[in-house]
PDB file of N, CA and C in Angstrom:
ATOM      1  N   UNK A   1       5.081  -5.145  -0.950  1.00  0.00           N
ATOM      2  CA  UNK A   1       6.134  -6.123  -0.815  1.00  0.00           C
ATOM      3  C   UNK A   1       6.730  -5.974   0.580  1.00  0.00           C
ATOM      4  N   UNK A   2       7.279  -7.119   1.468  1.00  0.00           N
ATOM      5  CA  UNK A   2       8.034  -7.323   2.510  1.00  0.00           C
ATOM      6  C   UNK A   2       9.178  -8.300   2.672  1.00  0.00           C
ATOM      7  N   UNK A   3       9.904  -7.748   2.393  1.00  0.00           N
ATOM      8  CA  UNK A   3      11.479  -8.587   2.563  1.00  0.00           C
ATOM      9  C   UNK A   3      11.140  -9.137   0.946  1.00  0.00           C
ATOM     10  N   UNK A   4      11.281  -8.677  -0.419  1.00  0.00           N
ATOM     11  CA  UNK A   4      11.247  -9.106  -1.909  1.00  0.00           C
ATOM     12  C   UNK A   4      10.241  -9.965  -1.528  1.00  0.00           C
ATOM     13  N   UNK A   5       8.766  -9.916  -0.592  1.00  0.00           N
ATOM     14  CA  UNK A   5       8.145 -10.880  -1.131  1.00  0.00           C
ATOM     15  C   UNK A   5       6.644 -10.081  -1.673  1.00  0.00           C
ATOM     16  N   UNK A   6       5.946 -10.125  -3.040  1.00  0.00           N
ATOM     17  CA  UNK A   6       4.877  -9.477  -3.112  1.00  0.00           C
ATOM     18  C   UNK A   6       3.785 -10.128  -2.156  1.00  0.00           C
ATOM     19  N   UNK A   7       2.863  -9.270  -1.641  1.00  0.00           N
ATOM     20  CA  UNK A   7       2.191 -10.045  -0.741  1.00  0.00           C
ATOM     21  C   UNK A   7       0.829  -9.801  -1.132  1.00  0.00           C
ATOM     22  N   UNK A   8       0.367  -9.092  -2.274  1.00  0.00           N
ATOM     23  CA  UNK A   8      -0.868  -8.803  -2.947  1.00  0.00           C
ATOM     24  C   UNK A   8      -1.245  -7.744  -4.167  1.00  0.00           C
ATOM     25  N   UNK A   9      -1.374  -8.267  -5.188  1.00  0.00           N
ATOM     26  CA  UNK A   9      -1.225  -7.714  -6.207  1.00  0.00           C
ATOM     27  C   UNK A   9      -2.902  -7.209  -6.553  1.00  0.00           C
ATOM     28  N   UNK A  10      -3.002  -5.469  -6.781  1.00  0.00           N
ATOM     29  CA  UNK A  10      -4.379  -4.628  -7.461  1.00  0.00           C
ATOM     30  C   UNK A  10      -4.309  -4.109  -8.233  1.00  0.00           C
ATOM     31  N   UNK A  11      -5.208  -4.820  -9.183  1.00  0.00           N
ATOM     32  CA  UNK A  11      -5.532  -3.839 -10.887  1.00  0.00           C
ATOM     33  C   UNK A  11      -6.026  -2.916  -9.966  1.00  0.00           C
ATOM     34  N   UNK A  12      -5.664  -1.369 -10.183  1.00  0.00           N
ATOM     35  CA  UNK A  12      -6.401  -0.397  -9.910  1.00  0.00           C
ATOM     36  C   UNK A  12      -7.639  -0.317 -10.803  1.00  0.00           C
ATOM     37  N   UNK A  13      -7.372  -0.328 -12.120  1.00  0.00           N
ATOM     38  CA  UNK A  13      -8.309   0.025 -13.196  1.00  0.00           C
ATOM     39  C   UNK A  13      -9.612  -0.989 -12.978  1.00  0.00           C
ATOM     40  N   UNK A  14      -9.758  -2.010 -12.298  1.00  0.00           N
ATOM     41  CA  UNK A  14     -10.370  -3.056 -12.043  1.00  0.00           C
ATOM     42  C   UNK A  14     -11.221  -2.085 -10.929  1.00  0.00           C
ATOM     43  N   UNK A  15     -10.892  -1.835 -10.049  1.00  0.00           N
ATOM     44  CA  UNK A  15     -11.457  -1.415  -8.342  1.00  0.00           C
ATOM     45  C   UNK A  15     -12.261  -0.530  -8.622  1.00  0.00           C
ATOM     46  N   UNK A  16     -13.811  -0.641  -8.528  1.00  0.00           N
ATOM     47  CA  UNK A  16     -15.005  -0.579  -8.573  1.00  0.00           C
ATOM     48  C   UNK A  16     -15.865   0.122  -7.457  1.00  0.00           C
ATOM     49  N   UNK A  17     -15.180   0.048  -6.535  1.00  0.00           N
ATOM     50  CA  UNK A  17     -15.611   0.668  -5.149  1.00  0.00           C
ATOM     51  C   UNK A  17     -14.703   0.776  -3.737  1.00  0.00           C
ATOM     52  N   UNK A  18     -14.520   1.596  -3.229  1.00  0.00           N
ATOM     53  CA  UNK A  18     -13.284   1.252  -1.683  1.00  0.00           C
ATOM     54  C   UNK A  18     -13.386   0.343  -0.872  1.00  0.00           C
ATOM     55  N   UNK A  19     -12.540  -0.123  -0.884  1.00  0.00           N
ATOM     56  CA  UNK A  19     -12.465  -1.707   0.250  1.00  0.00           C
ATOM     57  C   UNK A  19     -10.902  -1.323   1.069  1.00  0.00           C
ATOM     58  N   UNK A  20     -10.793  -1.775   1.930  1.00  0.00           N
ATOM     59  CA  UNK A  20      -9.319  -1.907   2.644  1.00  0.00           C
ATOM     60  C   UNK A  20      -9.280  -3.369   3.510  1.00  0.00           C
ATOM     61  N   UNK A  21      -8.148  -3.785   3.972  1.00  0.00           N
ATOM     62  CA  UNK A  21      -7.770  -4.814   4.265  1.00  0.00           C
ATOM     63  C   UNK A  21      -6.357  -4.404   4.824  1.00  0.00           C
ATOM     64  N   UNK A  22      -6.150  -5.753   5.946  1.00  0.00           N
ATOM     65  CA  UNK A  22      -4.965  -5.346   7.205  1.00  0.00           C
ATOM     66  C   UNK A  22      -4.113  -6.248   6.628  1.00  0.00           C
ATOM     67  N   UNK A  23      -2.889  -5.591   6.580  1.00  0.00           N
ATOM     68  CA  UNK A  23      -1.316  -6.217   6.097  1.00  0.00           C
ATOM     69  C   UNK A  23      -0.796  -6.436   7.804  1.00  0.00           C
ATOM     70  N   UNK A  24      -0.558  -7.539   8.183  1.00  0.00           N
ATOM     71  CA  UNK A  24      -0.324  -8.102   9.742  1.00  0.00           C
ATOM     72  C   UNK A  24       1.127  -8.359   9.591  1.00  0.00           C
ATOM     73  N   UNK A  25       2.016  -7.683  10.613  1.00  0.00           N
ATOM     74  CA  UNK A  25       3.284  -7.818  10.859  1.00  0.00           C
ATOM     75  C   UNK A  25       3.761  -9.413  10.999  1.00  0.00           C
ATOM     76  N   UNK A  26       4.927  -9.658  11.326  1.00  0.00           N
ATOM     77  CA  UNK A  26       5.612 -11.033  12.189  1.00  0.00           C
ATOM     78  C   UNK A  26       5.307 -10.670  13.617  1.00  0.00           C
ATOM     79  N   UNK A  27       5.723  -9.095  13.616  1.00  0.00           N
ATOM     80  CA  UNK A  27       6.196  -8.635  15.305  1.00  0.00           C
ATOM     81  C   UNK A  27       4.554  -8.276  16.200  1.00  0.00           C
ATOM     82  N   UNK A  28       4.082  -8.529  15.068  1.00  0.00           N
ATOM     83  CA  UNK A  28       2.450  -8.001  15.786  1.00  0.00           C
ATOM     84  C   UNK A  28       1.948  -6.454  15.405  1.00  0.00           C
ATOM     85  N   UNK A  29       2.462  -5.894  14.530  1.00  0.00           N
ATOM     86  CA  UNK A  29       2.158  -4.675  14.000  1.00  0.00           C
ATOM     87  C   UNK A  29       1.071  -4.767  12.739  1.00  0.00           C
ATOM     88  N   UNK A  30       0.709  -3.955  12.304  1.00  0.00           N
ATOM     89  CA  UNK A  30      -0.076  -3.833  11.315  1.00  0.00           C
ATOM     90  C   UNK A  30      -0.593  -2.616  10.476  1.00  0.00           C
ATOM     91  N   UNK A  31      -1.005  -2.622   8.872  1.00  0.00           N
ATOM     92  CA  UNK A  31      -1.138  -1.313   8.649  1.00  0.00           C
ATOM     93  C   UNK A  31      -2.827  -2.086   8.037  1.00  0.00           C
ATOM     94  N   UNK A  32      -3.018  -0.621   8.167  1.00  0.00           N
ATOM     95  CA  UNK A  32      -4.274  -0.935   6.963  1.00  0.00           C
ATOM     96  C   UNK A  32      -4.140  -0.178   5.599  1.00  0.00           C
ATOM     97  N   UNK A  33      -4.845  -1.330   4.743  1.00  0.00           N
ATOM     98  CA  UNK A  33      -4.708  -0.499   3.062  1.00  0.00           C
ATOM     99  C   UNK A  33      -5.828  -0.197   2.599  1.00  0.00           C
ATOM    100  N   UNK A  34      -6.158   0.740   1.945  1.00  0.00           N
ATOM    101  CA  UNK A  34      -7.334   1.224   1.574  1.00  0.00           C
ATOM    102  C   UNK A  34      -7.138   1.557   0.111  1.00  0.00           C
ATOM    103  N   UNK A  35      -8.124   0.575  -0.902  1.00  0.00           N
ATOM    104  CA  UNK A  35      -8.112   1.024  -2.248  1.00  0.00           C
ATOM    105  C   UNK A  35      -9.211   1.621  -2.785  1.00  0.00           C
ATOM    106  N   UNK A  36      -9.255   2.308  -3.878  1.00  0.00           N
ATOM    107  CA  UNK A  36     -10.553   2.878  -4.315  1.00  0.00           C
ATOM    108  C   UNK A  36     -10.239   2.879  -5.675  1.00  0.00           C
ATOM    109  N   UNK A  37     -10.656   3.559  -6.925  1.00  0.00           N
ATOM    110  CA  UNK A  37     -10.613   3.492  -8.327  1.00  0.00           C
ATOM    111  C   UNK A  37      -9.742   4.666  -8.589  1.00  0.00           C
ATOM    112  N   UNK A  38      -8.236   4.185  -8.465  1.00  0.00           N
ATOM    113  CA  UNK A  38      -7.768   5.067  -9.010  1.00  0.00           C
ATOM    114  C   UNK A  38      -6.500   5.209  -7.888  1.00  0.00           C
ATOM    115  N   UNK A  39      -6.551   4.640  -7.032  1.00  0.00           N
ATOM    116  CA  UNK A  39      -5.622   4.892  -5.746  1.00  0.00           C
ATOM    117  C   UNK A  39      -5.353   3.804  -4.648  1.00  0.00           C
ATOM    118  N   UNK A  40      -4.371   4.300  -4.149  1.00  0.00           N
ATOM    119  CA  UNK A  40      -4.275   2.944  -2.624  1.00  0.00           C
ATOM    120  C   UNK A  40      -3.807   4.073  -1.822  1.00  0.00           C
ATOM    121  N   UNK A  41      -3.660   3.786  -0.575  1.00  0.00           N
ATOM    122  CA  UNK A  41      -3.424   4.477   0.674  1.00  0.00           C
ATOM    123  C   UNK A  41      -2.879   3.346   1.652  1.00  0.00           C
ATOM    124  N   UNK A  42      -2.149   3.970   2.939  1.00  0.00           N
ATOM    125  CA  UNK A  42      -2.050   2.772   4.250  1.00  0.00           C
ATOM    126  C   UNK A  42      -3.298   4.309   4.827  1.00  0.00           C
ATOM    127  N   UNK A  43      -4.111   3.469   5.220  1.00  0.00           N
ATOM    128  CA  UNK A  43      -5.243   4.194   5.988  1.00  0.00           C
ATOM    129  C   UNK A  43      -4.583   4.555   7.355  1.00  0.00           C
ATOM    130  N   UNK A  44      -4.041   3.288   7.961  1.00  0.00           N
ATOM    131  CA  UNK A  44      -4.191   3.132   9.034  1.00  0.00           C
ATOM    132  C   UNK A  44      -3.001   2.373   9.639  1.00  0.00           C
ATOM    133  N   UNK A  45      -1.683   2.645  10.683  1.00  0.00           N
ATOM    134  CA  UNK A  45      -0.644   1.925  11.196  1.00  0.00           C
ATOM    135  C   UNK A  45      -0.175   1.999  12.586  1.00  0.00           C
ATOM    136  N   UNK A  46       0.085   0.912  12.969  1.00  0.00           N
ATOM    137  CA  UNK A  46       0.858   1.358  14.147  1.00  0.00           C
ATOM    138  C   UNK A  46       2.017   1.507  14.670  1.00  0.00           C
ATOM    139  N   UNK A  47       2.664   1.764  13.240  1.00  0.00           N
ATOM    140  CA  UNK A  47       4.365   2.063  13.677  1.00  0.00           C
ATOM    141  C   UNK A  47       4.090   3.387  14.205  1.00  0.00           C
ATOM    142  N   UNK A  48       5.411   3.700  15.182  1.00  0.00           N
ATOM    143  CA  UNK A  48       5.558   4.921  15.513  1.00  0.00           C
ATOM    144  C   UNK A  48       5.399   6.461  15.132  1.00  0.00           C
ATOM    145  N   UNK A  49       6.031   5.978  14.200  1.00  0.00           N
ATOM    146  CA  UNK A  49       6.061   7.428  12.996  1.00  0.00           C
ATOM    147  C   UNK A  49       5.200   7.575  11.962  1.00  0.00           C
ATOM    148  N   UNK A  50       4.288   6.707  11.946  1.00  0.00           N
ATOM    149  CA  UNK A  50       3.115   6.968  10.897  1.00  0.00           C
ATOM    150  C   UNK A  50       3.840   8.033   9.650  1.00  0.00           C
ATOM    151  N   UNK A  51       4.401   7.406   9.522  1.00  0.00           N
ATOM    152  CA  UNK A  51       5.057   8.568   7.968  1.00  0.00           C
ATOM    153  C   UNK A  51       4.194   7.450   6.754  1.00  0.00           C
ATOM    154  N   UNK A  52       4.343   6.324   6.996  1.00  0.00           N
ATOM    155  CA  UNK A  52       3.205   5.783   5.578  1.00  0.00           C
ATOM    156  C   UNK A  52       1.824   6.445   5.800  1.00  0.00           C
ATOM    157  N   UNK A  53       1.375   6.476   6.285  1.00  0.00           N
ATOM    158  CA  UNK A  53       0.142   7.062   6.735  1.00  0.00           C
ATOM    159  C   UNK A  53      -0.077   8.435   6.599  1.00  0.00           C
ATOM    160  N   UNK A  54       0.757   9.495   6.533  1.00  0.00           N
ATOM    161  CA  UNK A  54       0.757  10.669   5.904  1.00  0.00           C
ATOM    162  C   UNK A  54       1.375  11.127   4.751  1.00  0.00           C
ATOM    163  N   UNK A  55       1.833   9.647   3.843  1.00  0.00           N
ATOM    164  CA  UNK A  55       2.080   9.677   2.556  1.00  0.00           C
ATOM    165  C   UNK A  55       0.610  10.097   1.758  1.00  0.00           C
ATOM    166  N   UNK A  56      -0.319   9.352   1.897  1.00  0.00           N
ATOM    167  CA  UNK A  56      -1.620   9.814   1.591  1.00  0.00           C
ATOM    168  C   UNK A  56      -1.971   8.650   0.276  1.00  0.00           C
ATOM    169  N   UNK A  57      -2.675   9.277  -0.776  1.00  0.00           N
ATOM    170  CA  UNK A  57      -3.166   8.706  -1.775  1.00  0.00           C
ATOM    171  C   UNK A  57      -1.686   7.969  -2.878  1.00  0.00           C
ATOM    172  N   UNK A  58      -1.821   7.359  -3.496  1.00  0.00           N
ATOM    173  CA  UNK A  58      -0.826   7.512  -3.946  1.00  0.00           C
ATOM    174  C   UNK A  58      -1.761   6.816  -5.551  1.00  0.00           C
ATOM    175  N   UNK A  59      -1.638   7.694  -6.510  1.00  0.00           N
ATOM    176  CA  UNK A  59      -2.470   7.142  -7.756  1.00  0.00           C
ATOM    177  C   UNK A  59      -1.410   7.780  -9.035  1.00  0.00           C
ATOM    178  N   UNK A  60      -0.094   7.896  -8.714  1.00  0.00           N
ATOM    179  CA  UNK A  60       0.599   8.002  -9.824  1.00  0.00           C
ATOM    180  C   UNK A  60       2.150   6.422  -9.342  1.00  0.00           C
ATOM    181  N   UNK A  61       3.268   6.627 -10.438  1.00  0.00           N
ATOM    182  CA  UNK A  61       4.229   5.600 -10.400  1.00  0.00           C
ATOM    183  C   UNK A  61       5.277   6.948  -9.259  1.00  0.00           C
ATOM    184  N   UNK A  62       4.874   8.072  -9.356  1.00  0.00           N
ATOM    185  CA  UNK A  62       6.346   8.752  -8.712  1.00  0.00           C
ATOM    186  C   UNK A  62       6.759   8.330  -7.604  1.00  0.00           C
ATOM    187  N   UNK A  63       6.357   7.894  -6.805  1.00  0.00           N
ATOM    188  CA  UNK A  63       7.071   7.819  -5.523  1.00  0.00           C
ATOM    189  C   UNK A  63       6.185   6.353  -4.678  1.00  0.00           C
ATOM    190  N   UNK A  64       6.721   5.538  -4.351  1.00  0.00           N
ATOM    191  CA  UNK A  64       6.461   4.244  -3.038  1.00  0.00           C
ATOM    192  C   UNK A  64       5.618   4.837  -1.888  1.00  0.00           C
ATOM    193  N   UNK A  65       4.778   4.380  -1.110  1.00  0.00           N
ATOM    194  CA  UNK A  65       4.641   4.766   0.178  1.00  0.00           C
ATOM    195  C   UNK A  65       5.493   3.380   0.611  1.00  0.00           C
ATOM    196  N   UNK A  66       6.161   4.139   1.626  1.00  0.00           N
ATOM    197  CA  UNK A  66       7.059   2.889   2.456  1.00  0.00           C
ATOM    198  C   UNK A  66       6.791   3.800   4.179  1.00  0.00           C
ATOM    199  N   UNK A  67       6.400   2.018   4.307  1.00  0.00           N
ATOM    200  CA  UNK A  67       6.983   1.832   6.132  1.00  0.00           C
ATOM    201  C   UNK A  67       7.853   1.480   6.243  1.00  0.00           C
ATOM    202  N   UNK A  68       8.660   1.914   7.329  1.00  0.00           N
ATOM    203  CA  UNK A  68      10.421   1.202   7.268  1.00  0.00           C
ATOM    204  C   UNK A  68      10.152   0.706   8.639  1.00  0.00           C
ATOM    205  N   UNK A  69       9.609   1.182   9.654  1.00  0.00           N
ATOM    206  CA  UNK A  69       9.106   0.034  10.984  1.00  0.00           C
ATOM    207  C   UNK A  69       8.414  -1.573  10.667  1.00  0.00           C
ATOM    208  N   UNK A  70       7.551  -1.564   9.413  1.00  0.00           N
ATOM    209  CA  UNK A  70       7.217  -2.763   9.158  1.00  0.00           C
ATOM    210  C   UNK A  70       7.829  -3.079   7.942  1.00  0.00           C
ATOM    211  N   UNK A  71       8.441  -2.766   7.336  1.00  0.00           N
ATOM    212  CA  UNK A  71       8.976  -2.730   6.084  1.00  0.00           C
ATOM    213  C   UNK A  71       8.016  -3.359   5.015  1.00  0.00           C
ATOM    214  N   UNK A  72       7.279  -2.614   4.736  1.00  0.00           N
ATOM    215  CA  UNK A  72       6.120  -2.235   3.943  1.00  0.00           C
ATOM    216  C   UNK A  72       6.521  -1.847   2.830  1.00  0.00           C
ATOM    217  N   UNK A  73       6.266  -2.081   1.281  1.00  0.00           N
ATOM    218  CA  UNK A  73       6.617  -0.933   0.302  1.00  0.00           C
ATOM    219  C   UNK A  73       5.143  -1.375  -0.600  1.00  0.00           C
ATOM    220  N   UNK A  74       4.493  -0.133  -0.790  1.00  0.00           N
ATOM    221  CA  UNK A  74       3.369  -0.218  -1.406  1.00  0.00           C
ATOM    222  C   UNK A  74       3.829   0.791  -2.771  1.00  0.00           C
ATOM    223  N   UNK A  75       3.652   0.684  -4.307  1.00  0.00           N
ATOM    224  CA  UNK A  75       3.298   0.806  -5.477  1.00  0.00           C
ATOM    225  C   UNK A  75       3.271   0.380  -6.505  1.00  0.00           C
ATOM    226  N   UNK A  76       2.811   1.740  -7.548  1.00  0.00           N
ATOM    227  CA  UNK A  76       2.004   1.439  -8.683  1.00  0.00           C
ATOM    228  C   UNK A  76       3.331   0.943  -9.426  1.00  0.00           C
ATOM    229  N   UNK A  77       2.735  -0.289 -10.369  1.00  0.00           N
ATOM    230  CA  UNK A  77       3.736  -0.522 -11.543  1.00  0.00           C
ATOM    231  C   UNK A  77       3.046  -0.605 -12.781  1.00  0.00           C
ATOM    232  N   UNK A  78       3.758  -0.716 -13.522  1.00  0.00           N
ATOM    233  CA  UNK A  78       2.909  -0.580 -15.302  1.00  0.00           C
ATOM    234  C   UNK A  78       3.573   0.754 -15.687  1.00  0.00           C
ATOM    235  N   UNK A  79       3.459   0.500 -17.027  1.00  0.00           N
ATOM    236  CA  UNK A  79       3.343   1.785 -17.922  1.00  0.00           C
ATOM    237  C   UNK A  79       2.093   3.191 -18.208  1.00  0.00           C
ATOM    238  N   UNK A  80       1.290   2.141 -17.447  1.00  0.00           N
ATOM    239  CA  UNK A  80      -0.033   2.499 -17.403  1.00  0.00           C
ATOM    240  C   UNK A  80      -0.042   3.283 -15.814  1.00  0.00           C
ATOM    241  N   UNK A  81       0.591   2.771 -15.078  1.00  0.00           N
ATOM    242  CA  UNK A  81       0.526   2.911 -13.671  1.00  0.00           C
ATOM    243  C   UNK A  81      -0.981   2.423 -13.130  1.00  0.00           C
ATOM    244  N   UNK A  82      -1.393   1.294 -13.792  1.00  0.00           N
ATOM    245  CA  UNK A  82      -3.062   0.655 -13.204  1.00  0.00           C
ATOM    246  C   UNK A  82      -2.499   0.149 -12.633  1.00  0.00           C
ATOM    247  N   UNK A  83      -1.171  -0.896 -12.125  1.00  0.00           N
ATOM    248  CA  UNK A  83      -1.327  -1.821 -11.191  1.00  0.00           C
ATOM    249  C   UNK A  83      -0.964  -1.040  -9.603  1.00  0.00           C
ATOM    250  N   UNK A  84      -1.475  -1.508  -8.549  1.00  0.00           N
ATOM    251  CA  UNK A  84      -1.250  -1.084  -7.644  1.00  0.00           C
ATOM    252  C   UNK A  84      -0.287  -2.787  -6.918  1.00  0.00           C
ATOM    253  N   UNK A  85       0.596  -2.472  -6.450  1.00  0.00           N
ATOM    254  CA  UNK A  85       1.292  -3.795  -6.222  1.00  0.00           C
ATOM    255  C   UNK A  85       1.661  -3.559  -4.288  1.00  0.00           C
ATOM    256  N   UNK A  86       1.109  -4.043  -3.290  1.00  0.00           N
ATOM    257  CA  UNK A  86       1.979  -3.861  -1.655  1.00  0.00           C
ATOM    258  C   UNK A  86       2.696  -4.905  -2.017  1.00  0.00           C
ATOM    259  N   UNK A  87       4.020  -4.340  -1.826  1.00  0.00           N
ATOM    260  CA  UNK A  87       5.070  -5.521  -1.515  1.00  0.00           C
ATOM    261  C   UNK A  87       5.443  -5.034   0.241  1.00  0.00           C
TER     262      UNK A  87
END
């Protein structure tokens, strides 16, 4: 999600093999997301502080990976914790 808007919604339980794809700023920034069966990641960013980027895997509901340079918030929702949601 960016600014309350979801911008791509992943059944994890669905994801069959790793794929990633670039979430593109307004300002010209960008991260990359990387999913696999069971997980999402930002692979890859060019905010300053790469702190999403050394959040790492994230395949439970405990904790968001958030960029606050792009204002990024990537997680899992469900009871199940299958959905993987980047807002």
């Amino acid at each position: 999600m960016r600014d309350g808007v979801v911008l791509r919604r992943i059944e994890l339980d669905r994801v069959t093999a790793a794929e990633s794809f670039s979430v593109d700023c307004p300002d010209g920034g960008y991260n990359i997301v990387e999913v696999r069966p069971g997980g999402i990641r930002v692979l890859e960013a060019d905010c300053p502080d790469r702190i999403c980027v050394e959040q790492g895997w994230l395949t439970d509901s405990a904790a968001p990976i958030v960029c606050l340079p792009h204002r990024l918030v990537i997680r899992l929702a469900g009871e199940t914790a299958t959905d993987g949601v980047a807002r």
